[in-house]
N, C-alpha and C. Protein backbone atom coordinates (compact mmCIF):
# COMPACT_ATOMS: atom_id res chain seq x y z
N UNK A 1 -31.25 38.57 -15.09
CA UNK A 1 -31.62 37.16 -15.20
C UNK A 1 -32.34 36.76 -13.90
N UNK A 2 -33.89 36.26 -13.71
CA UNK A 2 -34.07 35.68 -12.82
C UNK A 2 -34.12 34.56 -12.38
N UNK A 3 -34.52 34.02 -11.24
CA UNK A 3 -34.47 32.62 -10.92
C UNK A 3 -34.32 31.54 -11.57
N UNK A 4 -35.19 31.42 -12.09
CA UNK A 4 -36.14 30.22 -12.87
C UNK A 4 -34.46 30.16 -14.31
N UNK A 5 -34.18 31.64 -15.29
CA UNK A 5 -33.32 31.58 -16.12
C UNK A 5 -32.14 31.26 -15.37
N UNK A 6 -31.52 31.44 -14.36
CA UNK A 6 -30.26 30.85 -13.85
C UNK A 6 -29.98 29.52 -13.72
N UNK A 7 -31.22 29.05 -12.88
CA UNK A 7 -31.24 27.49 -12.44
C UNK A 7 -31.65 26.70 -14.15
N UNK A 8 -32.04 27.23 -15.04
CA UNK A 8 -32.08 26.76 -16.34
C UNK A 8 -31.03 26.54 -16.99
N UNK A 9 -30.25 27.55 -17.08
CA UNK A 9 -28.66 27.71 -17.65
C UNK A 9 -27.65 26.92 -16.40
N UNK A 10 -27.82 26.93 -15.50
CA UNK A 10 -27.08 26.23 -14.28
C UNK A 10 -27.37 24.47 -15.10
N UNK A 11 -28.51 24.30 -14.96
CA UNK A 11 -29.18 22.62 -15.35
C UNK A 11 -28.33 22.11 -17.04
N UNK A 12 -28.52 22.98 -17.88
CA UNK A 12 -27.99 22.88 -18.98
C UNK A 12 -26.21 22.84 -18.84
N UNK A 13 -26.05 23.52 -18.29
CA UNK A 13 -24.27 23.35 -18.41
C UNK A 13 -24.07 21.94 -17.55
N UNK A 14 -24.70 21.86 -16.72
CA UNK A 14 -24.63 20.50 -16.05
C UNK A 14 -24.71 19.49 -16.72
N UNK A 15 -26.12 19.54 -17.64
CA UNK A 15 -25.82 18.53 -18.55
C UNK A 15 -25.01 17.99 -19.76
N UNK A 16 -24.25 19.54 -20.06
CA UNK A 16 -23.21 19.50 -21.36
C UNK A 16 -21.87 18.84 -20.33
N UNK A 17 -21.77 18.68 -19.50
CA UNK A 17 -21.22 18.55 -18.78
C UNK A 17 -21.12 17.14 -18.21
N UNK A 18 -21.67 16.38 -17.72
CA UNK A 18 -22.36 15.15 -17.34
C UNK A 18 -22.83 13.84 -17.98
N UNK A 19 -22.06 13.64 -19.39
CA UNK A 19 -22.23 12.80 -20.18
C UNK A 19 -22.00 11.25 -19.63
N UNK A 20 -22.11 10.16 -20.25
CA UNK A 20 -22.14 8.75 -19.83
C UNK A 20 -20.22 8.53 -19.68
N UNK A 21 -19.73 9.34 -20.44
CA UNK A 21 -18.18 8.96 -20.55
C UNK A 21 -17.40 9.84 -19.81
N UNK A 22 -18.48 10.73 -19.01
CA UNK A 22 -17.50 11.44 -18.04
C UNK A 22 -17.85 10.68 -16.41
N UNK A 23 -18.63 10.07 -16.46
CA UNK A 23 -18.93 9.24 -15.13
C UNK A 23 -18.69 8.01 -15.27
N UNK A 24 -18.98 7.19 -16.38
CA UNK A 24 -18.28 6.35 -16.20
C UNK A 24 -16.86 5.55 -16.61
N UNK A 25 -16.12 6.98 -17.83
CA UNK A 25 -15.50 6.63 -18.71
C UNK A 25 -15.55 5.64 -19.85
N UNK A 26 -14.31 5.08 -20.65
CA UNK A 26 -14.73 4.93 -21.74
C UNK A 26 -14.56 2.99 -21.59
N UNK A 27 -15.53 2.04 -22.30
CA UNK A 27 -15.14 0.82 -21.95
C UNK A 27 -14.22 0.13 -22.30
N UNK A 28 -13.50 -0.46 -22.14
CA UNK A 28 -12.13 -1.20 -22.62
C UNK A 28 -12.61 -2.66 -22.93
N UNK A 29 -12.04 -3.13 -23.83
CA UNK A 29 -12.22 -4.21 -24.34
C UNK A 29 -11.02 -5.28 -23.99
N UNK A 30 -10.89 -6.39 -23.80
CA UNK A 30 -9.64 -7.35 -23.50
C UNK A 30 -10.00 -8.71 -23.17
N UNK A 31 -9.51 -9.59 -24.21
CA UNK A 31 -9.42 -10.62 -24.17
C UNK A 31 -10.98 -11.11 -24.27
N UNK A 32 -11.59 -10.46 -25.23
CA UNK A 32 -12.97 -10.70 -25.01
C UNK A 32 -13.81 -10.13 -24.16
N UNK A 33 -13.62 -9.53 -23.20
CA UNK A 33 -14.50 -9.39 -21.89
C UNK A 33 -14.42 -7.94 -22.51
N UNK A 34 -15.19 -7.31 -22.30
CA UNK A 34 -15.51 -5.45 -22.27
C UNK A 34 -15.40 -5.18 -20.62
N UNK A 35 -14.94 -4.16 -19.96
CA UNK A 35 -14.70 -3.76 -18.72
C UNK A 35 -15.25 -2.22 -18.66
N UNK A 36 -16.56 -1.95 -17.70
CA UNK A 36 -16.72 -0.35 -18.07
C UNK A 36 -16.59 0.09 -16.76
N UNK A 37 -15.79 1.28 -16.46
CA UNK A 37 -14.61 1.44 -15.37
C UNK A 37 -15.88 2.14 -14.98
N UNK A 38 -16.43 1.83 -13.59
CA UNK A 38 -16.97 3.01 -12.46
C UNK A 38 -16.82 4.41 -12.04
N UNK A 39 -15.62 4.62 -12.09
CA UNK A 39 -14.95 5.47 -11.70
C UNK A 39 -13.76 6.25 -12.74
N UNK A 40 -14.07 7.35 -12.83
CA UNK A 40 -12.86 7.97 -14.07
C UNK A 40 -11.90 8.92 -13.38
């Protein structure tokens, strides 16, 4: 495997990886207000 195919497969698992609900988790709803947590 050279360069270019590592850092390809490196980028891709990153992104299976890196979804909106793993950074910012999932939003909670209460009392009306939606809350989307920063931090998971």
């Amino acid at each position: 495997m050279n360069h270019r195919e590592r850092l390809s497969a490196t980028g891709d698992r990153i992104l299976d990886h890196a979804g909106v609900t793993q950074v910012y988790g999932d939003p909670v709803t209460h009392d009306g207000k939606t809350i989307v947590p920063a931090q998971r």
